[in-house]
Protein backbone atom coordinates (compact mmCIF):
# COMPACT_ATOMS: atom_id res chain seq x y z
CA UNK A 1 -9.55 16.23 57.38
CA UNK A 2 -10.77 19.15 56.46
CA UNK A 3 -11.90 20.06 52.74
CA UNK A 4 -9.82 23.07 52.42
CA UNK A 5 -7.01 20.35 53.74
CA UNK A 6 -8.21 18.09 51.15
CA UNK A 7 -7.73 20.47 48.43
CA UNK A 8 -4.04 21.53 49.89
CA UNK A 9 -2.67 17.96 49.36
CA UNK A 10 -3.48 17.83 45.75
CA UNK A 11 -0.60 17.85 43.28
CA UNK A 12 0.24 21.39 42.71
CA UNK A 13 0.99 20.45 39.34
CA UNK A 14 -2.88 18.98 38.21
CA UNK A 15 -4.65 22.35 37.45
CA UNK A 16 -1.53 22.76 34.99
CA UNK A 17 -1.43 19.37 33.55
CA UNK A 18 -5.62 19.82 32.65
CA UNK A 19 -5.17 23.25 31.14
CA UNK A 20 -2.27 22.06 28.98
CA UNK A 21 -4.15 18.79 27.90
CA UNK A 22 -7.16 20.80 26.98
CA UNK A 23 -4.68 23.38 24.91
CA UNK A 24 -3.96 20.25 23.16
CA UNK A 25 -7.23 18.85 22.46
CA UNK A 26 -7.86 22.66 20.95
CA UNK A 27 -4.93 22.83 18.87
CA UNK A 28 -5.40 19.44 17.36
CA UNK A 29 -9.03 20.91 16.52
CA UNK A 30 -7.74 23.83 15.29
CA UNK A 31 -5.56 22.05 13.08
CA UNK A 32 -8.07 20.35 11.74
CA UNK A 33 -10.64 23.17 11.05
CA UNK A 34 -7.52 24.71 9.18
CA UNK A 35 -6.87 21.49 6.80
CA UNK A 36 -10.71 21.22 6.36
CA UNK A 37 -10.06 24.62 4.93
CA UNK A 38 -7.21 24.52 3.01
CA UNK A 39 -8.33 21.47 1.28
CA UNK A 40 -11.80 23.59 0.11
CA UNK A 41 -9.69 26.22 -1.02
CA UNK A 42 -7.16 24.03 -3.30
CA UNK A 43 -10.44 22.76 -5.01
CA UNK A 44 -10.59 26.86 -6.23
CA UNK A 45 -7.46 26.58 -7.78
CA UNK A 46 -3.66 26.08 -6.86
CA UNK A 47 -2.77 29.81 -8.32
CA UNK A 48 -4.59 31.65 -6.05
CA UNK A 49 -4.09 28.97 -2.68
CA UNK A 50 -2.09 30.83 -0.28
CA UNK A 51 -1.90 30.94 3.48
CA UNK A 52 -3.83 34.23 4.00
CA UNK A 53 -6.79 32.63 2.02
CA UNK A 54 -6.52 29.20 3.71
CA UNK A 55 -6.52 31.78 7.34
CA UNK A 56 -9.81 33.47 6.31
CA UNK A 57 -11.78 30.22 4.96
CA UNK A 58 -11.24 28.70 8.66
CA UNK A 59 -11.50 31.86 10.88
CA UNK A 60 -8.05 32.41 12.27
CA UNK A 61 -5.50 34.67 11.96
CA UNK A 62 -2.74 34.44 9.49
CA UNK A 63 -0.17 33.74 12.15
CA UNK A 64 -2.01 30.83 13.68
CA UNK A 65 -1.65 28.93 10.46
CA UNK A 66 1.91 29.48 10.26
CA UNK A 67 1.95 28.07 13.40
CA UNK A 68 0.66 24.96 12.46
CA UNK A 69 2.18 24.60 9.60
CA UNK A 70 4.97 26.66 8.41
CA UNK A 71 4.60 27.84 4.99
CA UNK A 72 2.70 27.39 1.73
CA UNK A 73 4.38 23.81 0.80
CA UNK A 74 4.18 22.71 4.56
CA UNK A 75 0.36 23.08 4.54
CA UNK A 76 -0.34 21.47 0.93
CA UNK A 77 1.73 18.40 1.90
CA UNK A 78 -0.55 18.55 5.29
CA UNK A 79 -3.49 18.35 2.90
CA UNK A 80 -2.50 16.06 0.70
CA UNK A 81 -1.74 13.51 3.49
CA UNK A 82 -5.40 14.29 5.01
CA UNK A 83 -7.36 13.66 2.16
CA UNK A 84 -5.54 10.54 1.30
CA UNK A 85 -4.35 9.41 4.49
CA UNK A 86 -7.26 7.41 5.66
CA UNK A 87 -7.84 5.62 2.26
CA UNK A 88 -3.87 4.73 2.05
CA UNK A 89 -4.16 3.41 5.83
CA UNK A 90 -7.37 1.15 4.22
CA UNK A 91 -5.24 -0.39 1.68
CA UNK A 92 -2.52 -1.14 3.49
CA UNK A 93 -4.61 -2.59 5.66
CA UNK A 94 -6.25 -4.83 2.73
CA UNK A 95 -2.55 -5.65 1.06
CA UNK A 96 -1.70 -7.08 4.17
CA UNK A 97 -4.76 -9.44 4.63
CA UNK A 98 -7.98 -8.09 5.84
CA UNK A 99 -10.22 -10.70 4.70
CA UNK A 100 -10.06 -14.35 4.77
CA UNK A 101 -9.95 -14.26 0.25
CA UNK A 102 -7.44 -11.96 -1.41
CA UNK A 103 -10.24 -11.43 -3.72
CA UNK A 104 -12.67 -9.43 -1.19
CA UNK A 105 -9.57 -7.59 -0.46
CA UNK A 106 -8.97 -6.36 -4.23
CA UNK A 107 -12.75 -5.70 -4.28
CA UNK A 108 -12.52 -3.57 -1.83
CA UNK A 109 -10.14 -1.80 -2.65
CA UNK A 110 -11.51 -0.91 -5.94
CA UNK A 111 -14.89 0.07 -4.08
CA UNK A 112 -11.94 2.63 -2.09
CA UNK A 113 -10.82 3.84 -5.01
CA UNK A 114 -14.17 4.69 -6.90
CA UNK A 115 -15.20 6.17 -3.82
CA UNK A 116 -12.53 8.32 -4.38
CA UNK A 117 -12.95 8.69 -8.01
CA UNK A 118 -16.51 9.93 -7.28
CA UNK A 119 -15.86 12.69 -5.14
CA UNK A 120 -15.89 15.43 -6.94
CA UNK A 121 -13.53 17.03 -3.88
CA UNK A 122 -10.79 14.82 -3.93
CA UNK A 123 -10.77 14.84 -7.96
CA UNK A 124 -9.86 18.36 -8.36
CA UNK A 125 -7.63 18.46 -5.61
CA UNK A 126 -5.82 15.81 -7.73
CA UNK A 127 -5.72 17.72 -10.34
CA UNK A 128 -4.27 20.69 -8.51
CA UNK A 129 -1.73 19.32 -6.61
CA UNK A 130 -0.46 17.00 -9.71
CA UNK A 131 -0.25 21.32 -11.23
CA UNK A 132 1.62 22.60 -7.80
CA UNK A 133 3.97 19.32 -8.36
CA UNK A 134 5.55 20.87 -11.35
CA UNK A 135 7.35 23.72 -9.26
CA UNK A 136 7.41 22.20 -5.75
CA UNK A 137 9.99 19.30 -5.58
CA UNK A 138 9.02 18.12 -2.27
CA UNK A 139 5.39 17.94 -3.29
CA UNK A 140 6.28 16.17 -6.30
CA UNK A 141 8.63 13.58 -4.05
CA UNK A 142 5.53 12.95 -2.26
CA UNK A 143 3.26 11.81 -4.79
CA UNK A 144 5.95 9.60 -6.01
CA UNK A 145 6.11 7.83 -2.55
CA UNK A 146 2.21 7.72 -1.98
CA UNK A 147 1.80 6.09 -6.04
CA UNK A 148 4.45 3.70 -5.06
CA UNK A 149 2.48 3.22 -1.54
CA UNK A 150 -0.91 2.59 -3.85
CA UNK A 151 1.31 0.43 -6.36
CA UNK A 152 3.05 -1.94 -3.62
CA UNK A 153 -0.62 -2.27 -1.70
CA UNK A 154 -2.11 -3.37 -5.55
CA UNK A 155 0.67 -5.83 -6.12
CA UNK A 156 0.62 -7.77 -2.58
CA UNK A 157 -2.96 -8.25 -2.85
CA UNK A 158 -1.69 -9.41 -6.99
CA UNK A 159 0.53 -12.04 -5.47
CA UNK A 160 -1.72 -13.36 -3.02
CA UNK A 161 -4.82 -13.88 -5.27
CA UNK A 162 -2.20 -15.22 -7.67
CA UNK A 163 0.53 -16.72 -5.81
CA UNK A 164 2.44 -17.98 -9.00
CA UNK A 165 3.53 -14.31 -9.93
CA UNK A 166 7.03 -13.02 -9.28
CA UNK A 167 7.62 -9.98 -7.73
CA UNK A 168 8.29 -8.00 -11.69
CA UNK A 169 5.22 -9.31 -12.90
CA UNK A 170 3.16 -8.80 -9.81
CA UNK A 171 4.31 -4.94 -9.55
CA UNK A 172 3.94 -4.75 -13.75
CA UNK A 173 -0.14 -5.81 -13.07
CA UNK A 174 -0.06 -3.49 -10.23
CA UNK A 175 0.95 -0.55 -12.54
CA UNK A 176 -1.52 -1.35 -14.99
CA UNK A 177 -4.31 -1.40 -12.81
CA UNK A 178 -3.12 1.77 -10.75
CA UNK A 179 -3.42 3.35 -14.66
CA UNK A 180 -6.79 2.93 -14.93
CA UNK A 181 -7.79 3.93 -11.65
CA UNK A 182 -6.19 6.93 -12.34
CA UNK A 183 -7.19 6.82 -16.26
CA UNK A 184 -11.00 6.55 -14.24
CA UNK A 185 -10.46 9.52 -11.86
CA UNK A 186 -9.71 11.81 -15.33
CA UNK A 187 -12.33 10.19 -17.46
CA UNK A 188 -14.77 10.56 -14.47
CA UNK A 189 -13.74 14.08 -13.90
CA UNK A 190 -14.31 15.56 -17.94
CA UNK A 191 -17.27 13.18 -18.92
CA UNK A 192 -20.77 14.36 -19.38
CA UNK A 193 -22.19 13.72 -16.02
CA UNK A 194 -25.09 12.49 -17.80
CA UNK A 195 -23.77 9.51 -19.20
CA UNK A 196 -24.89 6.30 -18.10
CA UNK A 197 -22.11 3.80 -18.74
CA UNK A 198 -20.24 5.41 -15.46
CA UNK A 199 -22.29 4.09 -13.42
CA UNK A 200 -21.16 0.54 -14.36
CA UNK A 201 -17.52 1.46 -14.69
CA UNK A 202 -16.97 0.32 -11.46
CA UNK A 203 -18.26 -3.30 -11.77
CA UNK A 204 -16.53 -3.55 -15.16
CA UNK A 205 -13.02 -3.15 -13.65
CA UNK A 206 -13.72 -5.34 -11.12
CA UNK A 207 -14.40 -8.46 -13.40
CA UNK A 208 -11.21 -6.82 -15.85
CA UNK A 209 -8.90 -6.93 -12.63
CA UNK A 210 -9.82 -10.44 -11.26
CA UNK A 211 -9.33 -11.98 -15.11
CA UNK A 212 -6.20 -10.14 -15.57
CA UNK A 213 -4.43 -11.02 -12.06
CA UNK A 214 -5.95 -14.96 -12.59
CA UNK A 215 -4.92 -15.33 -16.19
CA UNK A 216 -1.50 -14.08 -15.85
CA UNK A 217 1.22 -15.97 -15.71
CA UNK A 218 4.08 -15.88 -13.43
């Protein structure tokens, strides 16, 4: 057989089914470049985010990011998810069981969250989205489902280091600790950076969650 023979009998459709694979490897990169983006310019400030801006930070035209995306509250949800997607996956991961003691599983989940905490990043583009959330219902609708995501992840890991708690008072702890996480991200945000006791902050709420999900009683 000859090569060009060789070459004849190959499906007619392979050159087509590389180029559009490739197409998608670049879109998914693009997509990502443009999230990278957008989530750098939300950190400036929600009342000047807009598409054009998010366009010019990652080097594409205007159009291209409405074609990933839609509009304005299409992209921030986008963000939102990408910034706090990973972490969310993590603590699912740890409600469900990832080590052998519930307890290394609530530590590390508090080690998640004060990495969070501690990025300067991801604090202000708290802060801005909680700001969007007051005029954009479907932005507000998702925080809602990721805190009760974050709450429900808190209280299985609650029941399982303390199996005696019912389901009110297991969600009730898991509230209480999600406030000072949060109460943590705000403090850590508007302290002086100089100030020592933040670096212990972390260990502190450690030994306050493991007494307080021990102690209580079902």
């Amino acid at each position: 057989m000859t090569k060009h023979a060789s070459q004849d009998n190959e499906p007619a459709g392979s050159d087509e089914a590389v180029s559009s694979g490739i197409r998608a490897v670049q879109s998914e990169r693009r997509r990502a470049d443009i999230l990278k983006a957008s989530a750098e310019v939300l950190t400036q400030g929600y009342a000047d985010f807009s598409l054009r801006k998010v366009a010019a930070a990652a080097g594409v035209r205007l159009n291209t990011v409405q074609h990933h995306f839609g509009d304005l509250e299409s992209l921030v949800l986008a963000t939102v998810e990408s910034v706090i997607g990973d972490l969310l996956l993590r603590f699912s991961r740890l409600a469900e069981g990832e080590h052998e003691s519930p307890t290394d599983d609530l530590l590390a989940l508090i080690d998640g969250i004060w990495a969070a905490v501690t990025d300067i990043q991801v604090r202000t583009i708290y802060f801005e989205v909680w700001a969007m959330a007051r005029y954009h219902p479907a932005i507000a609708d998702l925080i809602r489902r990721r805190y009760a995501d974050y709450q429900g992840f808190v209280a299985a890991i609650a029941h399982r280091l303390n199996p005696g708690l019912g389901e009110t008072e297991a969600s009730t702890l898991a509230t209480l600790i999600a406030s000072w996480t949060e109460g943590a991200l705000v403090m850590t945000h508007w302290a002086d950076p100089d100030l020592s006791s933040l670096s212990v902050v972390s260990v502190r709420m450690k030994a306050a969650c493991l007494t307080l999900l021990a102690t209580a009683a079902g």
